[in-house]
Protein backbone atom coordinates (compact mmCIF):
# COMPACT_ATOMS: atom_id res chain seq x y z
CA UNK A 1 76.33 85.33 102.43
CA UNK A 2 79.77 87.00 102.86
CA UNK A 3 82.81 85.56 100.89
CA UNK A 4 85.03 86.54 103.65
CA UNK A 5 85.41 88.63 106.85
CA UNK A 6 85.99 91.74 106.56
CA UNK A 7 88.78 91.54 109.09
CA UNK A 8 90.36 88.56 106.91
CA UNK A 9 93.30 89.09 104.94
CA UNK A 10 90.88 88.95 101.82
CA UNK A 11 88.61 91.47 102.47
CA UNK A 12 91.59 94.01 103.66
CA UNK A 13 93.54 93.39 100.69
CA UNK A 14 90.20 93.59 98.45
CA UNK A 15 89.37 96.73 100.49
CA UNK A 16 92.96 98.85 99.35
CA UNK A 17 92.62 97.21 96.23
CA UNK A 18 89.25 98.78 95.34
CA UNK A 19 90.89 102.14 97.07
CA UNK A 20 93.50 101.97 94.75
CA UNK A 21 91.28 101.72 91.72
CA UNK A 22 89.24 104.84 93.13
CA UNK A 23 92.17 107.05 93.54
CA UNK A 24 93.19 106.24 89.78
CA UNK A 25 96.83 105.52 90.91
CA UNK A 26 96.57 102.44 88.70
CA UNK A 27 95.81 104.26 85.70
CA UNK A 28 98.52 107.13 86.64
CA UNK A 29 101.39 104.06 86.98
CA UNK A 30 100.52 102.71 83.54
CA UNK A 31 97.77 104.70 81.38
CA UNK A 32 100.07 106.97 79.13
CA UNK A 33 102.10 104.33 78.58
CA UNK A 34 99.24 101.87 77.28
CA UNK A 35 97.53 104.18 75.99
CA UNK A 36 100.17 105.24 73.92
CA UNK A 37 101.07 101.69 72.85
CA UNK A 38 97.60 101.41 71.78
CA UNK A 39 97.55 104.55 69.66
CA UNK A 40 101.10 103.18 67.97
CA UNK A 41 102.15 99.58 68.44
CA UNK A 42 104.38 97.52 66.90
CA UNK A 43 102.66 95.10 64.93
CA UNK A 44 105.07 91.51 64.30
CA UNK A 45 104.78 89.69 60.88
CA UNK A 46 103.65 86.17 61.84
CA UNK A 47 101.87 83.68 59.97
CA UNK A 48 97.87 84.14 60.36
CA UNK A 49 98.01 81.11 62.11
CA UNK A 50 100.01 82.21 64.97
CA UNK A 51 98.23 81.39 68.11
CA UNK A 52 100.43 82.44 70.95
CA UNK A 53 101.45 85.90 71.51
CA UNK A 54 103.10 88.63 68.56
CA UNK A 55 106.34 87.63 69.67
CA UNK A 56 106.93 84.50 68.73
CA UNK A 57 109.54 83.37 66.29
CA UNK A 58 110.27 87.01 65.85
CA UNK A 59 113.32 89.17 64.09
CA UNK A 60 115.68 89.86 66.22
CA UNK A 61 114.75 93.88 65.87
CA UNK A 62 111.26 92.79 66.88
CA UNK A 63 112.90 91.14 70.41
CA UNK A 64 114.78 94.26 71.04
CA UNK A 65 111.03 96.38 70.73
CA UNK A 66 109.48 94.34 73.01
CA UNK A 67 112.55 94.37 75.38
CA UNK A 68 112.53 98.03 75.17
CA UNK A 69 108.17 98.28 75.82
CA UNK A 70 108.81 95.58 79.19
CA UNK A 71 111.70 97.96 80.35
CA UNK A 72 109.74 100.69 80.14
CA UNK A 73 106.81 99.29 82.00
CA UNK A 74 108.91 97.72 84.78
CA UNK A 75 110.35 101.11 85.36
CA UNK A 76 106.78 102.46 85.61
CA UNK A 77 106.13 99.95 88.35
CA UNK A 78 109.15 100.18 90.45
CA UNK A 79 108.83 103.90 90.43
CA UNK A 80 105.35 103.62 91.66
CA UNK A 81 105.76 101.00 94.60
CA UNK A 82 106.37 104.32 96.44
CA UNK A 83 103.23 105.73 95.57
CA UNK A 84 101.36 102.62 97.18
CA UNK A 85 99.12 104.12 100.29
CA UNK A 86 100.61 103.47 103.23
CA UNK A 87 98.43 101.06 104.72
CA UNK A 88 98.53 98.53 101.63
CA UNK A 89 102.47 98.51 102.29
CA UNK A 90 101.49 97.75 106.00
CA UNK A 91 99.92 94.98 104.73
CA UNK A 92 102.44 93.56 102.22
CA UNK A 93 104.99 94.14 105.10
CA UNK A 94 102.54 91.97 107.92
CA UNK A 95 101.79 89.30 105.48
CA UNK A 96 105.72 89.16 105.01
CA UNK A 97 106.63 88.95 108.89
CA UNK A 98 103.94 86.14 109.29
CA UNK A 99 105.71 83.89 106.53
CA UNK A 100 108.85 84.79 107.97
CA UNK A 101 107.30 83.91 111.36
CA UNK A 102 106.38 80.86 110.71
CA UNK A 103 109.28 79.71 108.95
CA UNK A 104 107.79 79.91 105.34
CA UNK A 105 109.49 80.64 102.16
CA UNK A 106 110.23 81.66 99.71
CA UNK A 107 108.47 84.82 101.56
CA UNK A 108 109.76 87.38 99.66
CA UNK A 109 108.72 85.98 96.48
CA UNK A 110 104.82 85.36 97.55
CA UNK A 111 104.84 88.78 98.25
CA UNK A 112 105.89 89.66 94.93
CA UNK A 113 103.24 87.25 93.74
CA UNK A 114 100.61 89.39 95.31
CA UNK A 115 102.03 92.75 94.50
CA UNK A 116 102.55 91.65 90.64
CA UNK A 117 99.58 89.28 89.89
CA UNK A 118 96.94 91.02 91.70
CA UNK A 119 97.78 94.56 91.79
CA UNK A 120 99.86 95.54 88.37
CA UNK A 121 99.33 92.70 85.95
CA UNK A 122 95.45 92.94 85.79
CA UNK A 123 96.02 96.35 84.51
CA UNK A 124 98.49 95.74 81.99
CA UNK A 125 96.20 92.51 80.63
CA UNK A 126 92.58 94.36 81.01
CA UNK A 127 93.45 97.96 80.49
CA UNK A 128 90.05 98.31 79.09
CA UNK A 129 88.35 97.22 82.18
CA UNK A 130 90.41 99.73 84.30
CA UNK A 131 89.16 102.80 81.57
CA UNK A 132 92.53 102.93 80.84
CA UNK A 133 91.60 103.08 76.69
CA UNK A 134 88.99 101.25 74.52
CA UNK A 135 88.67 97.05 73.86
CA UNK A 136 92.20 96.87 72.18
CA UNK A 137 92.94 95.06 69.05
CA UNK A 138 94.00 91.34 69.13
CA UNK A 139 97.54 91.90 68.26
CA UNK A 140 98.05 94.55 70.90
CA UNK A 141 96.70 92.26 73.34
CA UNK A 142 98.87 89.68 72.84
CA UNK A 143 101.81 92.02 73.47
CA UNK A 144 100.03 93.15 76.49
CA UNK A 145 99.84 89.90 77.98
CA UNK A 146 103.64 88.84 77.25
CA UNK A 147 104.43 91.91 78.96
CA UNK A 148 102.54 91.13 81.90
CA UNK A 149 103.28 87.50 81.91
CA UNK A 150 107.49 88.99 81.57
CA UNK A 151 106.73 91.54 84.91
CA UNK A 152 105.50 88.24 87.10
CA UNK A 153 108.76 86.33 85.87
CA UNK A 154 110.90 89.19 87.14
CA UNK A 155 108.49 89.78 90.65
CA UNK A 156 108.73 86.03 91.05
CA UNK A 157 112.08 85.40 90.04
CA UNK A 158 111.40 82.93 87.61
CA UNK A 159 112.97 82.44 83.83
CA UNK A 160 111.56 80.86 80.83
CA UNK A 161 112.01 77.10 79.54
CA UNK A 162 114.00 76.86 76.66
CA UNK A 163 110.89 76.01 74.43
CA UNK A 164 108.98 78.94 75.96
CA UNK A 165 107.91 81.86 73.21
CA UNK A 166 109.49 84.33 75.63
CA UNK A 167 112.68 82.77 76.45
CA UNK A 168 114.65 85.38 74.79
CA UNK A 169 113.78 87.34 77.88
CA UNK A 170 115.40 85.58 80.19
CA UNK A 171 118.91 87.50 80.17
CA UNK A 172 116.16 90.72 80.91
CA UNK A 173 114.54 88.66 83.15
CA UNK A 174 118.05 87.99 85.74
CA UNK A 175 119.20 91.50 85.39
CA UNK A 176 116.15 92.97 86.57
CA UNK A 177 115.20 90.78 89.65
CA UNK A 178 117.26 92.31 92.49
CA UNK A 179 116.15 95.77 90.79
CA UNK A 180 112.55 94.27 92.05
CA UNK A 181 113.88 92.68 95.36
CA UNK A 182 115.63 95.75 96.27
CA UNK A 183 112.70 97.96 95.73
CA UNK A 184 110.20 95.80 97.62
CA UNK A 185 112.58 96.18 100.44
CA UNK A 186 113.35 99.74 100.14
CA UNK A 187 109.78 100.27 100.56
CA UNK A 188 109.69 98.58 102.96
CA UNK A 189 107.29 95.31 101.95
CA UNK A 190 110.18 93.14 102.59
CA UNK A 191 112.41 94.32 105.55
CA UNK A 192 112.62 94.15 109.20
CA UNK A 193 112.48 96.18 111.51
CA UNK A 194 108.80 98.70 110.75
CA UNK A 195 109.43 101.88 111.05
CA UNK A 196 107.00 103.94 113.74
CA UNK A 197 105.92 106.24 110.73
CA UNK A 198 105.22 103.13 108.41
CA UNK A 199 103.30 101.69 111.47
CA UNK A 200 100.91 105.11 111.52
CA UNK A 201 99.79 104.42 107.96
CA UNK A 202 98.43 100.83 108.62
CA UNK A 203 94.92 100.48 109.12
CA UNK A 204 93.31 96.71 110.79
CA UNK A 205 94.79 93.77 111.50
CA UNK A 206 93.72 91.15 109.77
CA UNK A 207 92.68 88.37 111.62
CA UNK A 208 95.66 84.96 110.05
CA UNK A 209 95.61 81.82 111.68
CA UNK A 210 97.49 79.95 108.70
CA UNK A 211 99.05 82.61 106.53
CA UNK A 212 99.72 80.19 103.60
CA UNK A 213 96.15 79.31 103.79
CA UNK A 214 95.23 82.81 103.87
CA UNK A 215 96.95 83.96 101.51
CA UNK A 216 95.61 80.73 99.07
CA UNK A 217 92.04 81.77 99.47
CA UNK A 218 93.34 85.51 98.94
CA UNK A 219 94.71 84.51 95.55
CA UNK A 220 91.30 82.41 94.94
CA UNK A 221 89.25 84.96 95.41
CA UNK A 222 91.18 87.14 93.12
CA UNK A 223 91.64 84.98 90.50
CA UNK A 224 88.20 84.52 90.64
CA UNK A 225 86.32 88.47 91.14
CA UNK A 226 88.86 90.59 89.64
């Protein structure tokens, strides 16, 4: 039995996503850089019972390292939103006229959700599953997934609660999200009106009754497979 149709926003979005994965764009966006974290990370003197990521209760040299490591992946990302194949920005860009559409919001920020959570984050988390490198160590990890969890924060324009590991990032955190904002719109995922070149590169339509409820079940499904 099918999950989904292959006309719904699901199996589209699952359709570039796999495409994306082929054409190794994911590994050219962040696969030196991981790979030479890996090969040279900075390892953070906690307690062996630390239980939350590297960063915790850190120096404040060991803040500015990770600072530095999430600048330099956000600047890998941002770069490579142009890089996206045309019809996956179609499809950021009709999801983002249907919220608008119908009067939802924040619309600009559930595209960010999807671009963040379900095309770069995975990567940055599971870089072993992507044959970006080897199963990484435990520490590394950790880092990994504070730098992934910082790149959603920024996408989604959220900040850390005072009592959050990571709320050192937050002044990182405000000064980057129009840098994301702008480039989602300069790319055209977030901006009216589409250009007739952009409209050349899209592929189907998928079929959206309810795009809030489409776009739940997209996230579902994701969360879920890959």
């Amino acid at each position: 039995m099918k999950l989904f149709r292959d006309d719904s926003l699901t199996g589209i979005f699952v359709c570039n996503y796999m495409r994306l994965q082929h054409a190794g764009l994911l590994d050219r966006v962040f696969g030196d850089l991981i790979r030479s974290f890996v090969a040279d990370p900075f390892f953070i003197e906690c307690g062996a019972t630390a239980t939350s990521c590297d960063v915790d209760s850190t120096t404040a040299s060991n803040q500015e390292k990770f600072a530095l490591l999430c600048t330099q992946f956000l600047d890998h990302l941002l770069l490579s939103i142009e890089t996206l194949p045309a019809e996956m920005k179609w499809l950021f860009h009709y999801v983002w006229s249907a919220l608008v559409n119908e009067g939802s919001r924040p619309h600009t920020i559930q595209i960010a959700s999807l671009l963040y959570l379900h095309v770069y984050c995975p990567v940055i988390v599971r870089p072993h599953e992507y044959h970006i490198c080897d199963e990484i160590e435990e520490a590394s990890s950790r880092i990994l997934k504070s730098v992934s969890k910082v790149m959603f924060y920024v996408g989604t324009e959220q900040i850390f609660g005072t009592k959050e590991p990571l709320s050192f990032m937050n002044e990182f955190v405000s000064e980057n999200i129009n840098r994301s904002r702008d480039r989602m719109k300069q790319q055209r995922l977030t901006q009216h009106p589409i250009s007739d070149v952009f409209l050349a590169g899209k592929g189907s339509t998928p079929i959206v009754t309810d795009t809030e409820e489409s776009l739940q079940r997209l996230h579902r499904y994701m969360w879920a497979n890959l």
